[in-house]
Protein backbone atom coordinates (compact mmCIF):
# COMPACT_ATOMS: atom_id res chain seq x y z
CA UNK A 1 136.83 100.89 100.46
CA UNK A 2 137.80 98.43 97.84
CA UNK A 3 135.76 95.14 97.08
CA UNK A 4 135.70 92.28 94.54
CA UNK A 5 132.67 90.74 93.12
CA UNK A 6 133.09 87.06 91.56
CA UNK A 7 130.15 84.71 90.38
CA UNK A 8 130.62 81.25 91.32
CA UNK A 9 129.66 78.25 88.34
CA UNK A 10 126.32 78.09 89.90
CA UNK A 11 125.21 81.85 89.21
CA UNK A 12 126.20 82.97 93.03
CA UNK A 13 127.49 86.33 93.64
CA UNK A 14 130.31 86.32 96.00
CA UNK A 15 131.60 89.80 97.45
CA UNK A 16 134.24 90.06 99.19
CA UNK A 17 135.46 93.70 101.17
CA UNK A 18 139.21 93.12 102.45
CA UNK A 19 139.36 95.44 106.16
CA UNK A 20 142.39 94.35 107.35
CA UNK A 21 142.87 96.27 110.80
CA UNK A 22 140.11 94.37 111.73
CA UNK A 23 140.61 91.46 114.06
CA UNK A 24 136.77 90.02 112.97
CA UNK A 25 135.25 88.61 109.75
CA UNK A 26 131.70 88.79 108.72
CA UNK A 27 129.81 86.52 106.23
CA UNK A 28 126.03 87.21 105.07
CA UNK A 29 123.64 85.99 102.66
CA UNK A 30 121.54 87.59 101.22
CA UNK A 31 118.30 85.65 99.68
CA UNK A 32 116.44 87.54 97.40
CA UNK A 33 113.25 87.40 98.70
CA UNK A 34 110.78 88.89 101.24
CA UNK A 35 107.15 89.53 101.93
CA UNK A 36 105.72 90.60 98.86
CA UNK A 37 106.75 87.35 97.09
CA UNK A 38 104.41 85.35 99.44
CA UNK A 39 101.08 83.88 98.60
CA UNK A 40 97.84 85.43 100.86
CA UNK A 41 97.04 82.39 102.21
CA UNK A 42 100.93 81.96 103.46
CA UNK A 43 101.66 85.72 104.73
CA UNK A 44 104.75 85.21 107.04
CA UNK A 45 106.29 82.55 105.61
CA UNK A 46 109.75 84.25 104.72
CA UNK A 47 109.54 85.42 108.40
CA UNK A 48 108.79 82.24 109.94
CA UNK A 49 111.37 79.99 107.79
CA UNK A 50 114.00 82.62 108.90
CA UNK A 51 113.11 81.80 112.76
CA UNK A 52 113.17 77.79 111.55
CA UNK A 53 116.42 77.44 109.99
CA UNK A 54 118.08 78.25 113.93
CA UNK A 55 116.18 75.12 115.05
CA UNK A 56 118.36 72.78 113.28
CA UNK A 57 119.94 71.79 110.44
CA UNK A 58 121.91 68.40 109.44
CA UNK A 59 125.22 68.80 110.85
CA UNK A 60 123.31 70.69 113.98
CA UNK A 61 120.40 68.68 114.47
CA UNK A 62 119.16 71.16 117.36
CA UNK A 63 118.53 75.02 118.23
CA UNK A 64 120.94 74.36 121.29
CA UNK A 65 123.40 72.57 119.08
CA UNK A 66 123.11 75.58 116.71
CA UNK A 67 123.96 78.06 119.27
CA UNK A 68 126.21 75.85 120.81
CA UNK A 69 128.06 75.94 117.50
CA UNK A 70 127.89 79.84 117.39
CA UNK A 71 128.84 80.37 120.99
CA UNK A 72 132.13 78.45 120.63
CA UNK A 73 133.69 80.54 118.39
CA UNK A 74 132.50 83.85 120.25
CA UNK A 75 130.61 84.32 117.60
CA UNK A 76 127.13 86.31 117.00
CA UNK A 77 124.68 85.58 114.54
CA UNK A 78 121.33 86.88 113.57
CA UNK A 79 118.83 87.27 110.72
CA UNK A 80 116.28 89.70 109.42
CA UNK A 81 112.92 89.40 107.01
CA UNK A 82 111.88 92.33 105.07
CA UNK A 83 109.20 93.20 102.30
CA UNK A 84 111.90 92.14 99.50
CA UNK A 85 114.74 90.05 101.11
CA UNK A 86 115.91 87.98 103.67
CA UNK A 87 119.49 88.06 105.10
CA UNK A 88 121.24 85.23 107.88
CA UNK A 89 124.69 86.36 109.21
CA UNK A 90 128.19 85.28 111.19
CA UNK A 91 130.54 87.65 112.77
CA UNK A 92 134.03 85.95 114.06
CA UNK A 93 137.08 86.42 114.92
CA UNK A 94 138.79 86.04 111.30
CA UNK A 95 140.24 82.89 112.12
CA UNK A 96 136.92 81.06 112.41
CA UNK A 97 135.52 82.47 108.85
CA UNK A 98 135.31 79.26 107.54
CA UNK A 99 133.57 77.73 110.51
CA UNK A 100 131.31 80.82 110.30
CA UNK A 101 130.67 79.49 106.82
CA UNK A 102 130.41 75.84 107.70
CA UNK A 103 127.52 76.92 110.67
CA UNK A 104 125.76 79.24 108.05
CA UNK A 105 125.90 77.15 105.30
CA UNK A 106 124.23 74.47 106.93
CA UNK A 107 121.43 75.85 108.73
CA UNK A 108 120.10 77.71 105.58
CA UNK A 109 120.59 75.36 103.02
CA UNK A 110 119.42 72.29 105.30
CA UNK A 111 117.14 73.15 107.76
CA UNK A 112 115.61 70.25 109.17
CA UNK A 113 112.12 71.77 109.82
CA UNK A 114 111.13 69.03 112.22
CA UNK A 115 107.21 69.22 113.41
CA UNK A 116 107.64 69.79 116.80
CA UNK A 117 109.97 72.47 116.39
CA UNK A 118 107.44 74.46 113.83
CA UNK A 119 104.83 73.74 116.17
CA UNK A 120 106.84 75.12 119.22
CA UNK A 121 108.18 77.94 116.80
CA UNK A 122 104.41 78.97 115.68
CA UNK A 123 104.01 80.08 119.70
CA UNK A 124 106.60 82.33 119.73
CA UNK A 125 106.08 83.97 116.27
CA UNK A 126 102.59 84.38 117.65
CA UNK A 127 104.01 85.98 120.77
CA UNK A 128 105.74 88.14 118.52
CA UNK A 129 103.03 89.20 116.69
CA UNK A 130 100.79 90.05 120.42
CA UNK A 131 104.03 92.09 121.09
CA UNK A 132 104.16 94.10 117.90
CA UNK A 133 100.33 95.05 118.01
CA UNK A 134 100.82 96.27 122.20
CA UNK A 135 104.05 98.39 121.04
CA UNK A 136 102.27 101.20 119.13
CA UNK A 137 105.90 103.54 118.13
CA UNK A 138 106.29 99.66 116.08
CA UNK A 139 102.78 99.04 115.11
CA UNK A 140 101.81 102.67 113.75
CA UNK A 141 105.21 101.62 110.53
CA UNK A 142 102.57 98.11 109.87
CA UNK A 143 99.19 100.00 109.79
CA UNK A 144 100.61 102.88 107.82
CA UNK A 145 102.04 100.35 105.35
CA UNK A 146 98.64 98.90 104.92
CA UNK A 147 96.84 101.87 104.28
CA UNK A 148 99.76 103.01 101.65
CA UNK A 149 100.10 99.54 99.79
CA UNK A 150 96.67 98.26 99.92
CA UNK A 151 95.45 95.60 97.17
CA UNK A 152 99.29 94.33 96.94
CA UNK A 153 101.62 92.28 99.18
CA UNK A 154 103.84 94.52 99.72
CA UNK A 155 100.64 96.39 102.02
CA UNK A 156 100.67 92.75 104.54
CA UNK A 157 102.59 92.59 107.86
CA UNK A 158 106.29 91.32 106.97
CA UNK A 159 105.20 88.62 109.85
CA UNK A 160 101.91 87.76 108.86
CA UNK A 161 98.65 87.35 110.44
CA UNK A 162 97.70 85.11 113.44
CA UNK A 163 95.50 83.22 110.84
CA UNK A 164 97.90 82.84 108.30
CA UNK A 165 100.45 81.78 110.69
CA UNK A 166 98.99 78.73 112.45
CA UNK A 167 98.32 77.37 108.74
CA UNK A 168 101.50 77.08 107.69
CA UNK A 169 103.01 74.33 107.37
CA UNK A 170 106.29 72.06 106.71
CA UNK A 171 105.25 71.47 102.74
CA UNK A 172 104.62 75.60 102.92
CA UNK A 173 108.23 75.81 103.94
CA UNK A 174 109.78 73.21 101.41
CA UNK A 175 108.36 74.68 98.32
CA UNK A 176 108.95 78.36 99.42
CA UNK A 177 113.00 77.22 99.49
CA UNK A 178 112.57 75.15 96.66
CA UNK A 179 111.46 78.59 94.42
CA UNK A 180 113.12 80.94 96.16
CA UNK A 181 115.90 79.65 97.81
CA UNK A 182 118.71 79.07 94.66
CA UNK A 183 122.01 80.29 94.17
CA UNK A 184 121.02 82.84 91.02
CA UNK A 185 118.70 84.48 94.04
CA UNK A 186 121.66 85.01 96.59
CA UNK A 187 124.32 87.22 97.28
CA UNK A 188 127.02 86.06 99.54
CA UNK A 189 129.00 89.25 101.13
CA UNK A 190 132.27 88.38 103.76
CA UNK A 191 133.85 91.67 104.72
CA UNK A 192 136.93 92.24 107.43
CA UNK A 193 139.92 90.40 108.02
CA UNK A 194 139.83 88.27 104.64
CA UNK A 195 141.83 87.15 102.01
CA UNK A 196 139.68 87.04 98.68
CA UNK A 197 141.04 84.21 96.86
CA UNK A 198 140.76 82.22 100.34
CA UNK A 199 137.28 83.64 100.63
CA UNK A 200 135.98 82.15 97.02
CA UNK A 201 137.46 78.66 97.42
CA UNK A 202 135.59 78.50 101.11
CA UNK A 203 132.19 79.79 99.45
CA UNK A 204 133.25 77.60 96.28
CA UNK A 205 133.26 74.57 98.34
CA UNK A 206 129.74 75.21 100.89
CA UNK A 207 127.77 76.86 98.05
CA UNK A 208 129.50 75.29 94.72
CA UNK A 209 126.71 72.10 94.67
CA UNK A 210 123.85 74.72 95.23
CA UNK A 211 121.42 74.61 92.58
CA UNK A 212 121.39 77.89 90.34
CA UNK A 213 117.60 78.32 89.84
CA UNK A 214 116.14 81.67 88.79
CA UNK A 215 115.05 84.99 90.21
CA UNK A 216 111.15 85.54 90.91
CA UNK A 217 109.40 88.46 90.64
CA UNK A 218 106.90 89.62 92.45
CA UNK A 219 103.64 91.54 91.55
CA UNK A 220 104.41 95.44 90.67
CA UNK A 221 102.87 97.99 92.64
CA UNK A 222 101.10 101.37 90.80
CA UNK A 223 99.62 104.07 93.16
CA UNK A 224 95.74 104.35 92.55
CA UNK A 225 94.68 106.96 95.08
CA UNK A 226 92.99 110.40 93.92
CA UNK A 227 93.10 112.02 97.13
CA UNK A 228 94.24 111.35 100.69
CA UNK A 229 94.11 108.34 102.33
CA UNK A 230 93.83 108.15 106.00
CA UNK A 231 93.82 105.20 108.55
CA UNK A 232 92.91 105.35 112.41
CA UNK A 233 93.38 102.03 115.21
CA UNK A 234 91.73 102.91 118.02
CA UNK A 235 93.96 102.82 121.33
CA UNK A 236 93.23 104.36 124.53
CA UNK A 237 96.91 105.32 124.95
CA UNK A 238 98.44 108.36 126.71
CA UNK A 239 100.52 109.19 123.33
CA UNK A 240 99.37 109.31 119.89
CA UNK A 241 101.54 107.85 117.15
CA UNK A 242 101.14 108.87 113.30
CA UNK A 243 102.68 108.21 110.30
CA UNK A 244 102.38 111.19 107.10
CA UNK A 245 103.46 109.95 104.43
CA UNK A 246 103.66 110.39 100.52
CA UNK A 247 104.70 107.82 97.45
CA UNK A 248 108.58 108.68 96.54
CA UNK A 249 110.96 107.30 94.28
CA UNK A 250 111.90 103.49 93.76
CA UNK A 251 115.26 101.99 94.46
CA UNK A 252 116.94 103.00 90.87
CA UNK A 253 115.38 106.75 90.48
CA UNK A 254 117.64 109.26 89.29
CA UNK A 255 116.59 111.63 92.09
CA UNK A 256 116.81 108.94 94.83
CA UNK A 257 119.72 110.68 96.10
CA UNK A 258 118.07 114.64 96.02
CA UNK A 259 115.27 112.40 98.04
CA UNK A 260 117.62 111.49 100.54
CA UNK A 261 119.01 114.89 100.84
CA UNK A 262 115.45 116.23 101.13
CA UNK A 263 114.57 113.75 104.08
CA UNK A 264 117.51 115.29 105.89
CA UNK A 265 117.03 118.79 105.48
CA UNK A 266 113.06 118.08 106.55
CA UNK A 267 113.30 115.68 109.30
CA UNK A 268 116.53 114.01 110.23
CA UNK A 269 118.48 115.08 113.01
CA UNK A 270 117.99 117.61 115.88
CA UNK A 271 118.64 119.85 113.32
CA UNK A 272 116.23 119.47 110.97
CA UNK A 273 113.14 121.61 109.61
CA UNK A 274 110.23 119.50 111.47
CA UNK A 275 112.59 119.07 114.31
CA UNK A 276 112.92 122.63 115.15
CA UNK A 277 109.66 123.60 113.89
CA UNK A 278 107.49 120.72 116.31
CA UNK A 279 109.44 120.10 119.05
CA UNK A 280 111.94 123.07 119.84
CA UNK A 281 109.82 125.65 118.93
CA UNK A 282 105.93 124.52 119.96
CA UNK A 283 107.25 121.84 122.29
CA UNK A 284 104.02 119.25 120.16
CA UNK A 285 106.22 116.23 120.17
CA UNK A 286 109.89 114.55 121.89
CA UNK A 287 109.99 111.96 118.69
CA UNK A 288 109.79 113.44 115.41
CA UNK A 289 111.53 112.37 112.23
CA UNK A 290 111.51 112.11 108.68
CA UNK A 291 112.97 108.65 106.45
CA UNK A 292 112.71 107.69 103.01
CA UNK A 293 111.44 103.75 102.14
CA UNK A 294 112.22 102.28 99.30
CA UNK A 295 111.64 99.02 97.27
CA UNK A 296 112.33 98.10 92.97
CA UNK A 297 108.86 99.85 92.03
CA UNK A 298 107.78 102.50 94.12
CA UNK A 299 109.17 104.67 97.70
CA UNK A 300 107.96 106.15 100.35
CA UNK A 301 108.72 109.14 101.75
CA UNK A 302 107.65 109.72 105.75
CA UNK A 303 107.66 111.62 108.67
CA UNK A 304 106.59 109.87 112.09
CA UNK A 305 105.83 111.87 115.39
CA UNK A 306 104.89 110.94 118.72
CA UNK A 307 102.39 113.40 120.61
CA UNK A 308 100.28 114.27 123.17
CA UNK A 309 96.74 112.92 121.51
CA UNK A 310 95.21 116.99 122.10
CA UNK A 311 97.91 118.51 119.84
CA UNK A 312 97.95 115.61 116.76
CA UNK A 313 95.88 117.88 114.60
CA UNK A 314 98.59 120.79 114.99
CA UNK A 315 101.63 118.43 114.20
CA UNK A 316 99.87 117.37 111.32
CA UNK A 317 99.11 120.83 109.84
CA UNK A 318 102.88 122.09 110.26
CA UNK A 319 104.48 118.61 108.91
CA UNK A 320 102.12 119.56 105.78
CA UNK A 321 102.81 123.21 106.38
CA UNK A 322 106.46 122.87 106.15
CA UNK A 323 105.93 119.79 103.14
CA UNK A 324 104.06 121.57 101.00
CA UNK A 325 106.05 124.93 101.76
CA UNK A 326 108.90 123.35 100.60
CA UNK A 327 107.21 122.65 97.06
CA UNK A 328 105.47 125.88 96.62
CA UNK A 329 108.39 127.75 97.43
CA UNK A 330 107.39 129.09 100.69
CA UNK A 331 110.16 128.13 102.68
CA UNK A 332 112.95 127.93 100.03
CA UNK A 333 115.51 125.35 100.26
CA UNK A 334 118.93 126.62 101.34
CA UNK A 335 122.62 126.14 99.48
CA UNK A 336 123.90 125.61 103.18
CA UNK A 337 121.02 123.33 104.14
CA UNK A 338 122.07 121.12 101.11
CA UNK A 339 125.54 121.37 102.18
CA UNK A 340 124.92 120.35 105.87
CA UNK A 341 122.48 117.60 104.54
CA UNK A 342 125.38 115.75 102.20
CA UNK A 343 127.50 116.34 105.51
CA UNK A 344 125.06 114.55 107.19
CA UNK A 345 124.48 110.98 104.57
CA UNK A 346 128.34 111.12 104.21
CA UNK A 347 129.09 111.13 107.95
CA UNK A 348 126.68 108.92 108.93
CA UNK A 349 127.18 106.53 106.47
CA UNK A 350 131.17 106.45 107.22
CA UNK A 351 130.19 105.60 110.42
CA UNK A 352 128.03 102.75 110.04
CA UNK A 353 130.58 101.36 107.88
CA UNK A 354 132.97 100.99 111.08
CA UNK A 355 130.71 97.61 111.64
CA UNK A 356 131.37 94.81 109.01
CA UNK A 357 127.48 93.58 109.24
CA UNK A 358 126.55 97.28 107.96
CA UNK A 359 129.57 96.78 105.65
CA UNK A 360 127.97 93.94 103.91
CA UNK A 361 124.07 95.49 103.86
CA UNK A 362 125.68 98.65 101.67
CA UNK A 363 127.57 96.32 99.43
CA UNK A 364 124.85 93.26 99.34
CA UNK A 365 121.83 95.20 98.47
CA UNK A 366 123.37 97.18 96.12
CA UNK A 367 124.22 93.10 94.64
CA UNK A 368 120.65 92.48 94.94
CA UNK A 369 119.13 95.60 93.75
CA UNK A 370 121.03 98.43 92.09
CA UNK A 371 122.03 97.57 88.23
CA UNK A 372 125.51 98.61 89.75
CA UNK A 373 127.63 98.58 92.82
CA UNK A 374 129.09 101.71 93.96
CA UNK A 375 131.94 102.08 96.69
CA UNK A 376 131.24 104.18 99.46
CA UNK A 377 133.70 106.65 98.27
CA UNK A 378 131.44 107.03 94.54
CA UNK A 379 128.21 106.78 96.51
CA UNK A 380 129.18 110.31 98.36
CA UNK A 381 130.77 111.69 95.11
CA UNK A 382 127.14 110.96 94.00
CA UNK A 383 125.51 112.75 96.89
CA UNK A 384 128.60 115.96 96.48
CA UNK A 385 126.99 115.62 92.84
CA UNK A 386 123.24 117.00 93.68
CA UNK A 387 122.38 120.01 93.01
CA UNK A 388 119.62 122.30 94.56
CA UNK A 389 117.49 122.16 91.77
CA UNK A 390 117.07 118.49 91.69
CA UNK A 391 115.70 118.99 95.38
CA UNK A 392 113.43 121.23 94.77
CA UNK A 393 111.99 119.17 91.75
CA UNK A 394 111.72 115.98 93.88
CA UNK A 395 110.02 118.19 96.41
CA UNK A 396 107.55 119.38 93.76
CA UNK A 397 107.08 115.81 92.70
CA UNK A 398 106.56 114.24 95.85
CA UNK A 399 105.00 116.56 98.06
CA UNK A 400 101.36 116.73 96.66
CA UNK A 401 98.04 115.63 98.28
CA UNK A 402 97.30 112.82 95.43
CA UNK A 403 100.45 110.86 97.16
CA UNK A 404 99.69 111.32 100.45
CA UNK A 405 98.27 108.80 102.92
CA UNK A 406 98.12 108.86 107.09
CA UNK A 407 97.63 106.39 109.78
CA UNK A 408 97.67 107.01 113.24
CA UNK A 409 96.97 105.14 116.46
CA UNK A 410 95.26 106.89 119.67
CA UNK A 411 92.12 107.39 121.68
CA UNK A 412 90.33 108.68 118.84
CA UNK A 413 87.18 106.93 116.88
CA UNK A 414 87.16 107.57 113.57
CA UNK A 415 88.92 109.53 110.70
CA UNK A 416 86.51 112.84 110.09
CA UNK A 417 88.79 115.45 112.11
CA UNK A 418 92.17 114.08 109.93
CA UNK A 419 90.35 113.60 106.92
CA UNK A 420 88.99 117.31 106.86
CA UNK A 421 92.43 118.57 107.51
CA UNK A 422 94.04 116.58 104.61
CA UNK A 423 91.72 118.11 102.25
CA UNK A 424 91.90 121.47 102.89
């Protein structure tokens, strides 16, 4: 899968992945910010201005005229908020790419934040937030993220608080876009049915007059825990939920990829270590998996299981049983687990890659992130490239108790029970 990467005058990167048996285009931007770049007192913002900029914008003054604009193409469009960016996206027919980019254009670059509509918006964000907190399989990823990141902003709720949300306001918005919100900050990805040079003089002329800016930076993280840290919500629920987790590598570590390979071999698929061990064999758990997260400065390296509240303490002792194993040597990593597990990345991966929106996440984070883009095709020559060894010493650097932290939500009041079994 070829692509081209140009930078327009203004400092925008513009990448552009030719599919031509498509019959669709897709166009994304990419913002380079998230979360962690926000202020205390404005937690949510990057979250909230996402939700704003489909509320209208000056060519579509309204969220109807918006989707109205969307819908008559056939198109679908959609946005996300994360810790360290923000992405807004079109997917057309290729015919309508450069209405796709007229609609996007617009509605990021000139939202028209009216009152009303941030007042209106503020309800449904809250709404949101009631719904995350009563969904505990979604809620158990925002405590355990506290607990692990405490002290830094990249430990707060990607939506904010119900505090910090109702104090937001329009000014909050305007200066947020006015720092962050520049074309040096931005990738612009457009992958399917495209031709390039077509491709750069549409993005030339609706992001040309863009202001270049600069990139922020947000405040590094540095692990500070000695020993285990453990975090329990109270829930009188019929299934526990629990997160085990330990620090792991950052988004440019050498052994990022032996990482990946590890999470696989422990607890992805039906195949998998934990898999087998917790629900096929003891019949503890139906959900149980293992997934790697990672941001510039630091990673994280979890397992999540879903249980019956009585048997949380045994899940818990065989997902560190079978971590720590791994390290110590006591269940030895396998030649054909490795092989099965670089089976696994490439096949899934090649997959994903059949949709143009997951098209332009590999290629636009790797914009916004990597000091280099790889094509799928190197990126799996790079997981063919690991080696055993490098698995093992990522195991033996990751799985140790001075990394480890654990939340969990259930009917249970306080900590003592996990606490002791973390130490021992």
């Amino acid at each position: 899968m070829d692509y081209k990467l140009t930078a327009l005058k203004n400092g925008l990167r513009v990448i552009t992945v030719p599919i031509p048996t498509l019959e669709s285009a897709a166009v994304t931007l990419w913002v380079g910010v998230g979360s962690r770049f926000e202020e205390e007192k404005q937690a949510g913002v990057s979250h909230f201005l996402e939700h704003m900029v489909f509320k209208g914008s000056k060519k579509f003054p309204s969220a109807r005229a918006v989707s109205l604009a969307v819908d008559s193409i056939g198109a679908e469009s959609n946005a996300g908020t994360s810790h360290e960016w923000t992405d807004f996206y079109i997917k057309s027919q290729a015919s309508q790419v450069e209405r796709s980019f007229e609609i996007l254009t617009d509605i990021v670059l000139n939202p028209l934040l009216k009152l009303p509509d941030i007042k209106r918006e503020k309800g449904v964000i809250l709404e949101e937030i009631s719904m995350h907190k009563d969904n505990p399989m979604e809620r158990i990823g925002d405590i355990f993220t506290n607990l692990t990141f405490a002290g830094n902003s990249l430990g707060r709720d990607v939506i904010g608080s119900v505090d910090t949300v109702r104090a937001i306001t329009r000014d909050d918005f305007e200066n947020y876009r006015q720092l962050h919100y520049k074309a040096k900050n931005m990738v612009l990805t457009v992958s399917g049915n495209i031709h390039e040079d077509k491709i750069i003089h549409i993005a030339d002329k609706y992001f040309g007059a863009l202001e270049s800016g600069t990139k922020e930076e947000a405040k590094k993280f540095t692990p500070s825990i000695k020993k285990p840290g453990v975090k329990v919500e109270f829930k009188d629920t019929e299934q526990a939920h629990l997160i085990l987790g330990f620090y792991g590598y950052n988004r440019i570590h050498s052994r990022r990829y032996a990482e990946g390979l590890l999470s696989v071999i422990l607890g992805r698929g039906m195949s998998s270590r934990l898999f087998t061990e917790i629900r096929e064999k003891r019949g503890l758990a139906y959900a149980v998996g293992s997934s790697i997260s990672r941001f510039v400065d630091t990673g994280v390296f979890g397992t999540y299981a879903g249980i019956n509240p009585k048997n949380i303490s045994k899940v818990i002792k065989v997902i560190l049983d079978q971590s720590y194993g791994i390290a110590m040597g006591k269940y030895p990593l396998k030649e054909k687990e490795l092989k099965k597990a670089k089976e696994f990345v490439k096949g899934r991966t090649a997959l994903s890659l059949e949709d143009t929106i997951e098209v332009n996440e590999f290629f636009g984070q790797r914009a916004l992130f990597l000091p280099e883009i790889d094509t799928p095709e190197e990126f799996f020559k790079k997981v063919d490239d690991v080696h055993l060894e490098e698995l093992e010493r990522a195991a033996k650097e990751i799985f140790v108790p001075e990394k480890l932290n654990l939340a969990i939500i259930g009917p249970y009041k306080n900590d003592k029970q996990f606490s002791k079994i973390l130490s021992k």
